[in-house]
C-alpha atoms as a PDB file:
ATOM      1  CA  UNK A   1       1.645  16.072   5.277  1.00  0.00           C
ATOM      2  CA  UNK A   2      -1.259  16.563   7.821  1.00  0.00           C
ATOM      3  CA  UNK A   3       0.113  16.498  11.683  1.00  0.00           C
ATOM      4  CA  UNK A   4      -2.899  15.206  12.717  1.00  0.00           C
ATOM      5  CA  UNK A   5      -4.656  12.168  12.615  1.00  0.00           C
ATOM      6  CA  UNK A   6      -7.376  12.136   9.507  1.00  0.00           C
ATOM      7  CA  UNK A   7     -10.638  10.631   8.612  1.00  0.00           C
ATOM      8  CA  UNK A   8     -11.316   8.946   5.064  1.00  0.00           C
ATOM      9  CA  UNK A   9     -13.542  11.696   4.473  1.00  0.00           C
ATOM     10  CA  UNK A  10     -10.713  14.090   5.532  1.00  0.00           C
ATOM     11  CA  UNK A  11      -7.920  12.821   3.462  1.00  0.00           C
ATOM     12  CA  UNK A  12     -10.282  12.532   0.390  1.00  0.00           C
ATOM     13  CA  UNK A  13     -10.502  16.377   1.003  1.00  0.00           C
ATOM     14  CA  UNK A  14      -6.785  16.745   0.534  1.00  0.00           C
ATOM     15  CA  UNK A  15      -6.883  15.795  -2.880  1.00  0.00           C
ATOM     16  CA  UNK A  16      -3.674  14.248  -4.833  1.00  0.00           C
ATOM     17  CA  UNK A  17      -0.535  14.567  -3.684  1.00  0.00           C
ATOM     18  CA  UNK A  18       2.448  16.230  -6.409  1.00  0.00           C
ATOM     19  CA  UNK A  19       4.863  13.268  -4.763  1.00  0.00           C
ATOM     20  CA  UNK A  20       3.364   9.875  -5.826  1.00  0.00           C
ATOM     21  CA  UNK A  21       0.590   8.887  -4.056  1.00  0.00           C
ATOM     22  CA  UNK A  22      -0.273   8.099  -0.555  1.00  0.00           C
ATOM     23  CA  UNK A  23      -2.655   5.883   1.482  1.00  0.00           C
ATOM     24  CA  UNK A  24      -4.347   6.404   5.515  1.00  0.00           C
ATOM     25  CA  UNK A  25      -3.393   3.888   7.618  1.00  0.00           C
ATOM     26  CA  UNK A  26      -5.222   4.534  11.221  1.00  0.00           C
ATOM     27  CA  UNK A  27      -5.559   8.211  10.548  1.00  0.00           C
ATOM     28  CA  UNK A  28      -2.142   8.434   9.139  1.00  0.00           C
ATOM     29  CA  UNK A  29      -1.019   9.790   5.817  1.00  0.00           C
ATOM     30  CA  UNK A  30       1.420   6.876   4.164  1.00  0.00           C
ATOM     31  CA  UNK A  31       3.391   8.128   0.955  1.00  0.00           C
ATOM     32  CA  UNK A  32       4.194   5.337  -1.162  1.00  0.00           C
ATOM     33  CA  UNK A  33       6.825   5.101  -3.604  1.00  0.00           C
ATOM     34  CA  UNK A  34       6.425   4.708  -7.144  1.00  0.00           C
ATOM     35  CA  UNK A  35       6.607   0.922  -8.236  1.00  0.00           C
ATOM     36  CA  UNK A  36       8.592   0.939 -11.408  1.00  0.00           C
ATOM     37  CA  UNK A  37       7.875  -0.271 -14.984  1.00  0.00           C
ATOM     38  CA  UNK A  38       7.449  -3.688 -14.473  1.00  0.00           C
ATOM     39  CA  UNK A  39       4.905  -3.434 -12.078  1.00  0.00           C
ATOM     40  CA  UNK A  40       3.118  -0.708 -13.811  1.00  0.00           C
ATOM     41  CA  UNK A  41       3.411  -2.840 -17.337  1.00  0.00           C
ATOM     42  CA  UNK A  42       2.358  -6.086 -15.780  1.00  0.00           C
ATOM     43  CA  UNK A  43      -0.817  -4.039 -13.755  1.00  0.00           C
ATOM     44  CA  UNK A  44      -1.793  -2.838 -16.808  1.00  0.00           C
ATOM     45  CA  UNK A  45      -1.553  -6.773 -18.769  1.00  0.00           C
ATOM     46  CA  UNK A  46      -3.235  -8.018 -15.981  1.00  0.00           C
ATOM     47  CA  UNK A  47      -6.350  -5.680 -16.599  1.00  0.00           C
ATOM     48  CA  UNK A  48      -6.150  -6.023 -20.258  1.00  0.00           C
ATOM     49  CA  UNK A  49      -6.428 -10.380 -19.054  1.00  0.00           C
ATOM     50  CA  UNK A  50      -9.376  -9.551 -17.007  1.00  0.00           C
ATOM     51  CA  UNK A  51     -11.048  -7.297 -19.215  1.00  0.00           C
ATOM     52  CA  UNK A  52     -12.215 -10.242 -21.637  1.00  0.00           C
ATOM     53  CA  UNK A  53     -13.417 -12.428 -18.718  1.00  0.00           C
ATOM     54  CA  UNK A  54     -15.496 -10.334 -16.387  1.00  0.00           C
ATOM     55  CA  UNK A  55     -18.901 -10.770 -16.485  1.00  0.00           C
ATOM     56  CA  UNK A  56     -21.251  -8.087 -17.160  1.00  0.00           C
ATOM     57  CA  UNK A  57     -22.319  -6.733 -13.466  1.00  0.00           C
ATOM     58  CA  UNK A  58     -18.042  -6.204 -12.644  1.00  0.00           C
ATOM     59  CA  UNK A  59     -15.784  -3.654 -14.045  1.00  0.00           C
ATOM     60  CA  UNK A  60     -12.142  -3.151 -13.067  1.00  0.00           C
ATOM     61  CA  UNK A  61     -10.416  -0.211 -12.134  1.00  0.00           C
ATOM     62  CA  UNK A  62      -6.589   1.088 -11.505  1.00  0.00           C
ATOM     63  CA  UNK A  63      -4.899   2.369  -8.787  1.00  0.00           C
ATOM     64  CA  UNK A  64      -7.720   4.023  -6.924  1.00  0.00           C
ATOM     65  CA  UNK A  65      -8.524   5.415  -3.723  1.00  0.00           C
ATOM     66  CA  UNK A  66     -10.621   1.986  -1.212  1.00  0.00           C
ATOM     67  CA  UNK A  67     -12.485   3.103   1.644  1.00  0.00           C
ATOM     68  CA  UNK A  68     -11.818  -0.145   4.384  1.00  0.00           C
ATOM     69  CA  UNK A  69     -15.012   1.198   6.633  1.00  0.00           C
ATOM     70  CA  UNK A  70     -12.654  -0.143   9.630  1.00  0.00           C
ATOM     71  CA  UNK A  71     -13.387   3.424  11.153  1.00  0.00           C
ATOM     72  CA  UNK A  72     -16.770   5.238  11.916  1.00  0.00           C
ATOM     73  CA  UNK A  73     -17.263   8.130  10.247  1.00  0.00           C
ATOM     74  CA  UNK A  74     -15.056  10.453  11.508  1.00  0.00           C
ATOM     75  CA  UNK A  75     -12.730   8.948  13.326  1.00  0.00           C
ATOM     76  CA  UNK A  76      -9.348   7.967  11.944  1.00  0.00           C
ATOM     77  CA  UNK A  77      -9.473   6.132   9.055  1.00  0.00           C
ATOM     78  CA  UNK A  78      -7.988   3.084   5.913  1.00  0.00           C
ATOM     79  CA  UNK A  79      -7.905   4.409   2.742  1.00  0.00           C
ATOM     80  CA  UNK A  80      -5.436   1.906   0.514  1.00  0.00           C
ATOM     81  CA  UNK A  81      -5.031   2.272  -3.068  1.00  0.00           C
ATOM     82  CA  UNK A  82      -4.614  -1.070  -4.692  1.00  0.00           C
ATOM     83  CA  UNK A  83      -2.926  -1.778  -7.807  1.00  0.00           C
ATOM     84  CA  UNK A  84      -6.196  -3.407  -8.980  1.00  0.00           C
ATOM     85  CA  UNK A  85     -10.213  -3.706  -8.458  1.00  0.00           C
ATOM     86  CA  UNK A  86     -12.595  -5.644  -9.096  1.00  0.00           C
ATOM     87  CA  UNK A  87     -15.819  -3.961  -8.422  1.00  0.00           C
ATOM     88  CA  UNK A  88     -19.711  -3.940  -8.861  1.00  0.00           C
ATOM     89  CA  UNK A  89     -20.203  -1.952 -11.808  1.00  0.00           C
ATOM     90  CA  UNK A  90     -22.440   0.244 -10.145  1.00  0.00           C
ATOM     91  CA  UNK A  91     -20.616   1.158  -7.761  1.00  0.00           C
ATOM     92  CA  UNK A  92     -19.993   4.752  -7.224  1.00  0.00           C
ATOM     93  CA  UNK A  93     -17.883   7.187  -5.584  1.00  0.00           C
ATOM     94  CA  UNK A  94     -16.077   7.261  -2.800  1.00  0.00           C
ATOM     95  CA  UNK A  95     -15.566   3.446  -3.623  1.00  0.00           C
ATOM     96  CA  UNK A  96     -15.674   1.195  -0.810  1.00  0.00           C
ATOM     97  CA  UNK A  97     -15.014  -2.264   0.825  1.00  0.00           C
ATOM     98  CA  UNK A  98     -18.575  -3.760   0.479  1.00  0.00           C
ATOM     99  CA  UNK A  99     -18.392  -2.306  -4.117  1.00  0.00           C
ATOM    100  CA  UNK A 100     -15.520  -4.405  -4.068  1.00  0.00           C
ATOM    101  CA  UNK A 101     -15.098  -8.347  -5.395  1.00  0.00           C
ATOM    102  CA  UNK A 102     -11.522  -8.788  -5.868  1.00  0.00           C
ATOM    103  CA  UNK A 103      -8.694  -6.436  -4.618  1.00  0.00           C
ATOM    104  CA  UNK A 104      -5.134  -7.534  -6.418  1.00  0.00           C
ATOM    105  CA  UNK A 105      -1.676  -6.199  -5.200  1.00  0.00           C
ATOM    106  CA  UNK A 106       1.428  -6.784  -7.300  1.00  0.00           C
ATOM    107  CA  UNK A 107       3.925  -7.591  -4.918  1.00  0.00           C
ATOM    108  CA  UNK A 108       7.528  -6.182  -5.803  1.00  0.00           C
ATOM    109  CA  UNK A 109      10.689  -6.187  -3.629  1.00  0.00           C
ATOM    110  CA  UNK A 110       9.436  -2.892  -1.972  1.00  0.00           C
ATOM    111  CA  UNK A 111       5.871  -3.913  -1.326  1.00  0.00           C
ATOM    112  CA  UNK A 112       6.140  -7.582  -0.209  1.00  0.00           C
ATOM    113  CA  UNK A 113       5.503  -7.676   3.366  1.00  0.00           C
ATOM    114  CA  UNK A 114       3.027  -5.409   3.663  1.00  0.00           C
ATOM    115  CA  UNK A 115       0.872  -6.901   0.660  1.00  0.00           C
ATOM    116  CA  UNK A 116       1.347 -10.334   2.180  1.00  0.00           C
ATOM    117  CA  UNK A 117       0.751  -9.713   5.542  1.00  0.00           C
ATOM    118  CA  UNK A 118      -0.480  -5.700   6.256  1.00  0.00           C
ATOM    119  CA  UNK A 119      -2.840  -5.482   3.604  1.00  0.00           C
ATOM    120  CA  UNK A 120      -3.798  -9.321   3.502  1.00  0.00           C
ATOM    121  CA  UNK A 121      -5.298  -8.704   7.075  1.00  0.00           C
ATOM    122  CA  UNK A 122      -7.144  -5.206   6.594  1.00  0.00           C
ATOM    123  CA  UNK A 123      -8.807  -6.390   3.342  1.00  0.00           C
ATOM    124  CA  UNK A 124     -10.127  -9.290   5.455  1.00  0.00           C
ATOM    125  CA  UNK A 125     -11.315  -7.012   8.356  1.00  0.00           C
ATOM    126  CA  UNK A 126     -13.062  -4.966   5.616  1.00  0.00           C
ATOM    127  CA  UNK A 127     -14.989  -8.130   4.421  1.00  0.00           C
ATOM    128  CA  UNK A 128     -13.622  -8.247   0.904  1.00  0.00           C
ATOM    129  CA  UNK A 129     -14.085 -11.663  -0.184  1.00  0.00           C
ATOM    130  CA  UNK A 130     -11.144 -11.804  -2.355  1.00  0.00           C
ATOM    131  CA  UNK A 131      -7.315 -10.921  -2.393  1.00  0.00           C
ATOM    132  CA  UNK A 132      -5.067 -12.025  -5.105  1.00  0.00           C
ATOM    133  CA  UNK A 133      -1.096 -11.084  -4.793  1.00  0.00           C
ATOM    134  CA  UNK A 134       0.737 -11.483  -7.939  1.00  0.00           C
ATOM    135  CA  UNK A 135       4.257 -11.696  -6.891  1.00  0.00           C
ATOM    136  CA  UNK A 136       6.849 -10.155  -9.781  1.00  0.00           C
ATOM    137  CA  UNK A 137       9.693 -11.916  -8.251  1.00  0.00           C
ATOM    138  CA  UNK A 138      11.368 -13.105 -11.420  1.00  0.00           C
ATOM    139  CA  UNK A 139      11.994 -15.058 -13.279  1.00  0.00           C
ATOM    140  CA  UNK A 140       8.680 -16.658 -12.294  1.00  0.00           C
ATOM    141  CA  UNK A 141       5.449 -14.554 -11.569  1.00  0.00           C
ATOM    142  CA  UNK A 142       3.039 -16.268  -8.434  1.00  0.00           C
ATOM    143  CA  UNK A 143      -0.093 -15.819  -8.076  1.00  0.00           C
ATOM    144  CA  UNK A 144      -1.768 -16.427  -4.061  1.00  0.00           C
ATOM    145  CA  UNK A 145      -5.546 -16.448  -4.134  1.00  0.00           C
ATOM    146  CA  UNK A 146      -6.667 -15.798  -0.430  1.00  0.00           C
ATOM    147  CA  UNK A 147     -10.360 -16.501  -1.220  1.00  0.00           C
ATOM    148  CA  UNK A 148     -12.100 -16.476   2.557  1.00  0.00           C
ATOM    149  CA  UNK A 149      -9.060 -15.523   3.545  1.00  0.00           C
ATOM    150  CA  UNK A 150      -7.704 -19.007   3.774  1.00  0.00           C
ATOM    151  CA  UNK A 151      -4.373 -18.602   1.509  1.00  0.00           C
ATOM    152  CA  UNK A 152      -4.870 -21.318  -1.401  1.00  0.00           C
ATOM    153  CA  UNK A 153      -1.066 -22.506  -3.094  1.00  0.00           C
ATOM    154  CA  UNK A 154       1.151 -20.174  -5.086  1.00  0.00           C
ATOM    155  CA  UNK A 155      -0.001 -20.280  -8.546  1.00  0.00           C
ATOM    156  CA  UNK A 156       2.718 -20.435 -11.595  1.00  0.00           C
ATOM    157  CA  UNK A 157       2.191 -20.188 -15.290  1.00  0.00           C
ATOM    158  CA  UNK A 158      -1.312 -20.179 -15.246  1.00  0.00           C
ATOM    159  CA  UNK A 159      -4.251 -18.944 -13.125  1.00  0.00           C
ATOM    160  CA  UNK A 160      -7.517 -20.721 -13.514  1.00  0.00           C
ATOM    161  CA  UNK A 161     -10.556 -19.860 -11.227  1.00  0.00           C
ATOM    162  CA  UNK A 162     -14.463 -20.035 -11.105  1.00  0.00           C
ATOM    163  CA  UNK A 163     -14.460 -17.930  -8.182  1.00  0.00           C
ATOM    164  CA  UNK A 164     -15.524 -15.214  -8.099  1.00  0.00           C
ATOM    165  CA  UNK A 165     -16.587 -15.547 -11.745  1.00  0.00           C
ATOM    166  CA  UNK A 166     -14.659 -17.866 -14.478  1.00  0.00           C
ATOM    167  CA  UNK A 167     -11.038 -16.582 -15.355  1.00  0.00           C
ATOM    168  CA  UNK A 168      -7.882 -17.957 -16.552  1.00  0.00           C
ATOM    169  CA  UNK A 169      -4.773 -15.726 -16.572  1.00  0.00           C
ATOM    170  CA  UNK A 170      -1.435 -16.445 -18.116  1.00  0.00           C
ATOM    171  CA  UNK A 171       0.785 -14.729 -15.489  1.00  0.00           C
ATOM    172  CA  UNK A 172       4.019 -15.476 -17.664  1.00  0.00           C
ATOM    173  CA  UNK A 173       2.408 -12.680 -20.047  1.00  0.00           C
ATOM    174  CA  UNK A 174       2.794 -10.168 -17.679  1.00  0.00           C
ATOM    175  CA  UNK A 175       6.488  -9.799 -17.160  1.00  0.00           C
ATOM    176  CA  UNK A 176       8.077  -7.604 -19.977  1.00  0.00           C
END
């Protein structure tokens, strides 16, 4: 791990780490544990949901480096990696806050604070219009659209929305 404090455009340089992966928070290189099965098998479900619905300007993608622009170039930088995007389908690469339509976190017992709270906030600061948290505590899944970053109810069951395009997700599907 870097001593110092990094830029995006400086961790980006570093390339992926042999140990899991990592996010910059303020400069800082964050390791992050691996999630586990069930979060990797109800990511993957969720996408395979999704996929169907999106209309033909988005695209999702998994588990990839965000670029939060909360820093000028340069200086220390947020770099998360969510579990889930929802981008502009021409986006390109690095991709960043203002590509992005929809971030989603699953939220596990080693995740939950700083997806509801941490990562709620910066994904507001970086203007993305829409944060969805679906919560794996079992036996029932939530889902917490914070769409203008006013938190609407816990969702069970099912998920319907219009914004930001028309989607309906069974969130019962994506436990194992």
């Amino acid at each position: 791990m870097p001593d110092q404090l990094l830029s995006v455009e400086e961790y980006r340089a570093l390339g992926e780490s042999d140990r899991g992966f990592t996010e910059l928070v303020e400069g800082r290189v964050v390791p992050s544990p691996g999630a586990g099965r069930a979060h990797t098998v109800a990511t993957c479900r969720l996408a395979g949901q999704l996929e169907r619905q999106l209309p033909r300007g988005l695209a999702f993608v998994l588990g990839t480096d965000l670029d939060l622009g909360l820093a000028p170039t340069g200086e220390p930088g947020f770099a998360r990696r969510p579990d889930l995007l929802i981008l502009d389908r021409a986006a390109g690469e690095p991709i960043r806050a203002d590509d992005v339509a929809v971030v989603v976190e699953i939220a596990t017992a080693g995740s939950r604070r700083t997806d509801y709270r941490v990562k709620h906030d910066e994904y507001a600061d970086a203007g993305i219009p829409h944060y969805w948290i679906v919560d794996l505590a079992a036996p029932v899944v939530t889902l917490v659209a914070c769409q203008g970053y006013r938190d609407a109810p816990a969702v069970t069951g099912t998920f319907t929305t219009d914004i930001p395009f028309p989607a309906e997700i069974d969130l019962d599907a994506l436990l194992e």
